[in-house]
PDB file of N, CA and C in Angstrom:
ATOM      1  N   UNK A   1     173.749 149.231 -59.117  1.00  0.00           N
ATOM      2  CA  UNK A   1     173.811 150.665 -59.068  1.00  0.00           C
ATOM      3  C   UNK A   1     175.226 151.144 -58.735  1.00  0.00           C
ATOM      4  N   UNK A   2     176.290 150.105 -58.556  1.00  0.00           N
ATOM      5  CA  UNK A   2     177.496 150.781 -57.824  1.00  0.00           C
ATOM      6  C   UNK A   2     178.249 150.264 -59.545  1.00  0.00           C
ATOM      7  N   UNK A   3     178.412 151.621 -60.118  1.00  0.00           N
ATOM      8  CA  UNK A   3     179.235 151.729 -61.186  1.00  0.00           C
ATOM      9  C   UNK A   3     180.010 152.876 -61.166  1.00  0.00           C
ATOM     10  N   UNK A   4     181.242 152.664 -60.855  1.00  0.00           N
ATOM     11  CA  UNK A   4     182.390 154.309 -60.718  1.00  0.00           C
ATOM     12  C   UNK A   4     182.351 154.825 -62.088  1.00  0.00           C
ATOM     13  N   UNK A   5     182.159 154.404 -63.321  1.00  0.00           N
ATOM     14  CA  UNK A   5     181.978 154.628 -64.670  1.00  0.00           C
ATOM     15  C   UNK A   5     180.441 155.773 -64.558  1.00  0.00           C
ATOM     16  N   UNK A   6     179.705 155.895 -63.712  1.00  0.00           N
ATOM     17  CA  UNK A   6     178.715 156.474 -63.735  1.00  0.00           C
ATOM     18  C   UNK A   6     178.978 157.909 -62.463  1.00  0.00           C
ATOM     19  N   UNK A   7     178.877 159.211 -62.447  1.00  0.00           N
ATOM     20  CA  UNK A   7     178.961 160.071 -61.553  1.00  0.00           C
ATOM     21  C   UNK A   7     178.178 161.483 -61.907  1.00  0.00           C
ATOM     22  N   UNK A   8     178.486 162.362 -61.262  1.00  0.00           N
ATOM     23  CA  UNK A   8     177.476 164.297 -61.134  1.00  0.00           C
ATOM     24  C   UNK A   8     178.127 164.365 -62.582  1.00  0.00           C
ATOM     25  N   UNK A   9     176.432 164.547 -63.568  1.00  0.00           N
ATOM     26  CA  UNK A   9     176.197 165.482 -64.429  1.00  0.00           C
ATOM     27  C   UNK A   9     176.273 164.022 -65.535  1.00  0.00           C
ATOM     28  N   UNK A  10     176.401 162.800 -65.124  1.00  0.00           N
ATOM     29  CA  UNK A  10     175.841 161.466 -66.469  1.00  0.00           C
ATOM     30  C   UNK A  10     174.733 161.821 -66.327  1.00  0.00           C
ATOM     31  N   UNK A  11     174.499 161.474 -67.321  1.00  0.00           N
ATOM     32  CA  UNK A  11     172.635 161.263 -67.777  1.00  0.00           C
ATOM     33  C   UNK A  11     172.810 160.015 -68.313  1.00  0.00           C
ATOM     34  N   UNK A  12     171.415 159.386 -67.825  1.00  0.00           N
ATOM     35  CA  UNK A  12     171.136 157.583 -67.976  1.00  0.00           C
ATOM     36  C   UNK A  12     170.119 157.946 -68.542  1.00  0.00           C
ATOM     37  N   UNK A  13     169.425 156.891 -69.658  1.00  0.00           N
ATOM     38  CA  UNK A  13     168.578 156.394 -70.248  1.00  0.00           C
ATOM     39  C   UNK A  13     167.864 155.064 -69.646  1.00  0.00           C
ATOM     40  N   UNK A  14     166.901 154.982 -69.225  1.00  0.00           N
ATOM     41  CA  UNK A  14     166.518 153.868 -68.119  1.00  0.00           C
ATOM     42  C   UNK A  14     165.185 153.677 -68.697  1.00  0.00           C
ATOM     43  N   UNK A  15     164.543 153.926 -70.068  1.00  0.00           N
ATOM     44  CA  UNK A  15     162.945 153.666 -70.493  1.00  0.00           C
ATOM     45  C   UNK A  15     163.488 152.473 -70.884  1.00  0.00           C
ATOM     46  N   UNK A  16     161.978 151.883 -70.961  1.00  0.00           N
ATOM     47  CA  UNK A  16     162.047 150.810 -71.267  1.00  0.00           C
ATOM     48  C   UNK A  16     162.907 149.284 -70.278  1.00  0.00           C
ATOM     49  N   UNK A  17     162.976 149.489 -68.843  1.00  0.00           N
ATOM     50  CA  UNK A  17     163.989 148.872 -67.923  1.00  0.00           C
ATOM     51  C   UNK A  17     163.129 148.529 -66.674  1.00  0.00           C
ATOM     52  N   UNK A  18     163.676 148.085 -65.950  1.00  0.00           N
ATOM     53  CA  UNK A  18     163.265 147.215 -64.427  1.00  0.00           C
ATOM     54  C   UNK A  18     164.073 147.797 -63.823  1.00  0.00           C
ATOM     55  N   UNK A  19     164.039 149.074 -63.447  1.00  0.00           N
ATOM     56  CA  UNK A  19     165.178 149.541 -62.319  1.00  0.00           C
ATOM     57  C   UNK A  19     164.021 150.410 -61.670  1.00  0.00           C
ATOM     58  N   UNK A  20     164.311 150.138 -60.377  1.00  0.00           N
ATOM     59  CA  UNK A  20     163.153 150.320 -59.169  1.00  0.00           C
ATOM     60  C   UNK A  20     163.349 151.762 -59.480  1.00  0.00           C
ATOM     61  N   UNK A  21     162.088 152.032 -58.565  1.00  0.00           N
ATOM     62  CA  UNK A  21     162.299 153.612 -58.084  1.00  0.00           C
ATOM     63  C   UNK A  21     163.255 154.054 -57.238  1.00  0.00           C
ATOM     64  N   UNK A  22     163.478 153.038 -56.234  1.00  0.00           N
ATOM     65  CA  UNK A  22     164.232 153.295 -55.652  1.00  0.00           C
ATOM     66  C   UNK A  22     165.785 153.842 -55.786  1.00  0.00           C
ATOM     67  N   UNK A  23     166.338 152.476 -56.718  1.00  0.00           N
ATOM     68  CA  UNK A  23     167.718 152.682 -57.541  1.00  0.00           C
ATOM     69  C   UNK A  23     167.459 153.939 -58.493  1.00  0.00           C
ATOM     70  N   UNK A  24     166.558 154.655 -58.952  1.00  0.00           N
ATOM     71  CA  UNK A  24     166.334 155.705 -59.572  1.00  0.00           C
ATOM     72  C   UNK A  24     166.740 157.068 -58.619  1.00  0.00           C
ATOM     73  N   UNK A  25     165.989 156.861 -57.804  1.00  0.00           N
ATOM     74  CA  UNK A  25     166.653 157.916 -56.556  1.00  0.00           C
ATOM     75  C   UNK A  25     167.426 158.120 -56.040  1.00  0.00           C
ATOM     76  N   UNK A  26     168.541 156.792 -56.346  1.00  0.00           N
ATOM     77  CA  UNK A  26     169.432 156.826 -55.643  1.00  0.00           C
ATOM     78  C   UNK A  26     170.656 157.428 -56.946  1.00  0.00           C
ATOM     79  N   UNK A  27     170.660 157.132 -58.139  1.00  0.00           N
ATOM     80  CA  UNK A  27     171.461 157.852 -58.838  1.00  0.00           C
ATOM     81  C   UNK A  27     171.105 159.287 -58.829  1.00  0.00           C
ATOM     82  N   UNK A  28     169.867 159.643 -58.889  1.00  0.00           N
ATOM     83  CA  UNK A  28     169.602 161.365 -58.553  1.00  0.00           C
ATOM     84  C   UNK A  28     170.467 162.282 -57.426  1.00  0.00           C
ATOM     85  N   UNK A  29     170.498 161.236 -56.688  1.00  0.00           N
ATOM     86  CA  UNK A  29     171.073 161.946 -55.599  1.00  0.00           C
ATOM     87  C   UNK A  29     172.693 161.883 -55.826  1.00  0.00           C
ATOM     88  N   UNK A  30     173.173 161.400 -56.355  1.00  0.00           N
ATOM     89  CA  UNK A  30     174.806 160.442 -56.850  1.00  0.00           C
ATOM     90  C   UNK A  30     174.745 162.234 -58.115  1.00  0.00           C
ATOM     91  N   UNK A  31     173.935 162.903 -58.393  1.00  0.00           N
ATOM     92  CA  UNK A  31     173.959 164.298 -59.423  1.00  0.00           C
ATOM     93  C   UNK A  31     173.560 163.811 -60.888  1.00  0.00           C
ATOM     94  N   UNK A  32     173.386 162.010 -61.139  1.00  0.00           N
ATOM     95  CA  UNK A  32     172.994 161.743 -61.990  1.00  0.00           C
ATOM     96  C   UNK A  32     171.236 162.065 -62.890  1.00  0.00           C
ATOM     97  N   UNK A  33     171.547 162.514 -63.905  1.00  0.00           N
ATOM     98  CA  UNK A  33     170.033 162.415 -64.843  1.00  0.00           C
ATOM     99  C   UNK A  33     169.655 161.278 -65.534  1.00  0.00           C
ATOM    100  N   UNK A  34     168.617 161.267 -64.751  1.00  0.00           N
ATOM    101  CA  UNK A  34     167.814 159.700 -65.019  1.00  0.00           C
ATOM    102  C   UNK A  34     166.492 160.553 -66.169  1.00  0.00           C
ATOM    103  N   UNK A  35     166.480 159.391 -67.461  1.00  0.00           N
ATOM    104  CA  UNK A  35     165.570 159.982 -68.073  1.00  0.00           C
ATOM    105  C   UNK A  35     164.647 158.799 -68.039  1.00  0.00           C
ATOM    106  N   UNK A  36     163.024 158.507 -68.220  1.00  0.00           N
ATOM    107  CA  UNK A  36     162.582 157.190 -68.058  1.00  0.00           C
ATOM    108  C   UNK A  36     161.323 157.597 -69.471  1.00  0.00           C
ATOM    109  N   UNK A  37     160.245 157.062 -68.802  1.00  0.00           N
ATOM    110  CA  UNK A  37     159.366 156.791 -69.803  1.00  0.00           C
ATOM    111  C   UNK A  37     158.151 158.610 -69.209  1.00  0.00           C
ATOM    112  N   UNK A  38     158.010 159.226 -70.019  1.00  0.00           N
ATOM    113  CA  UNK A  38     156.999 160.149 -69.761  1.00  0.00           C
ATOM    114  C   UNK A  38     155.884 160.325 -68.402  1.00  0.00           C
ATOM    115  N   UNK A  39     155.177 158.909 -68.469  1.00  0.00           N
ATOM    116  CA  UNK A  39     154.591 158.285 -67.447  1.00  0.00           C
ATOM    117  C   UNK A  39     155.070 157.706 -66.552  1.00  0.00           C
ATOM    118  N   UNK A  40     156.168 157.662 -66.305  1.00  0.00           N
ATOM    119  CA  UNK A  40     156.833 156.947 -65.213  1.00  0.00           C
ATOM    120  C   UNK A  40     155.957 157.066 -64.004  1.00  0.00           C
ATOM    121  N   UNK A  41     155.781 155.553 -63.342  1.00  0.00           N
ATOM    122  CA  UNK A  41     154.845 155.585 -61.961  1.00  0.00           C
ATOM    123  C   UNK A  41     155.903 155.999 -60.734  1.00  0.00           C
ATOM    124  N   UNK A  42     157.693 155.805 -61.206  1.00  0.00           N
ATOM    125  CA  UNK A  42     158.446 156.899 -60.397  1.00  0.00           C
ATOM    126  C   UNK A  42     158.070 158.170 -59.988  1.00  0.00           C
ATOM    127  N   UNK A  43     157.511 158.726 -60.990  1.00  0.00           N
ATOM    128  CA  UNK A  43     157.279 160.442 -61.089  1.00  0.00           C
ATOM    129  C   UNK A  43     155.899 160.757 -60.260  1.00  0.00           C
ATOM    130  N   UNK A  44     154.736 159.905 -61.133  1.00  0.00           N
ATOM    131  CA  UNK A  44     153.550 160.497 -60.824  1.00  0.00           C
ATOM    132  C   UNK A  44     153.493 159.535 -59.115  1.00  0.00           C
ATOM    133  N   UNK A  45     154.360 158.693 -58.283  1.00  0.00           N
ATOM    134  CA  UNK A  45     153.974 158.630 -56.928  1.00  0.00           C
ATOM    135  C   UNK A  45     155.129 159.747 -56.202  1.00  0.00           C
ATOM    136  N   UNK A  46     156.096 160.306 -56.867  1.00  0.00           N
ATOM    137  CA  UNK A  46     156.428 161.398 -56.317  1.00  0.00           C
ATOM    138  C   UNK A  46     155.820 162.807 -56.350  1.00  0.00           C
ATOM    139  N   UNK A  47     155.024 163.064 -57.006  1.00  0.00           N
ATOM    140  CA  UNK A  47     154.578 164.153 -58.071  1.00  0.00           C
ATOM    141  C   UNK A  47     153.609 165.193 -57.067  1.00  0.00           C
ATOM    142  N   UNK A  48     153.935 166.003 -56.433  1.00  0.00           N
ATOM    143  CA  UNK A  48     153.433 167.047 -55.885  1.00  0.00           C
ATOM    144  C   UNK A  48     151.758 167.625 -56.461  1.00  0.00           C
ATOM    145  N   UNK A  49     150.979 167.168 -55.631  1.00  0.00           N
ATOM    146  CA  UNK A  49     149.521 167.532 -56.040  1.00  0.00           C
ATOM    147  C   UNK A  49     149.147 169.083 -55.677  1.00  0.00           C
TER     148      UNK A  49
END
């Protein structure tokens, strides 16, 4: 996850990949857009009921 090539306002493409949720959250917060799979089990265990 530590790539200086990556910073606020990249957008990543990450469907189809093995990158935790975690490392997902952590580029969000870095201003990066993470795009994944529709269903992402990222989303729906964050996902406000």
């Amino acid at each position: 996850m530590e790539n200086p090539g990556l910073g606020e306002g990249d957008v990543v493409e990450l469907r189809h990949t093995d990158v935790s949720c975690a490392d997902q959250a952590r580029l969000v917060v870095k201003g990066i857009e993470v795009r994944t799979e529709l269903f992402s089990s990222c989303l729906t265990a964050t996902r406000v009921r």
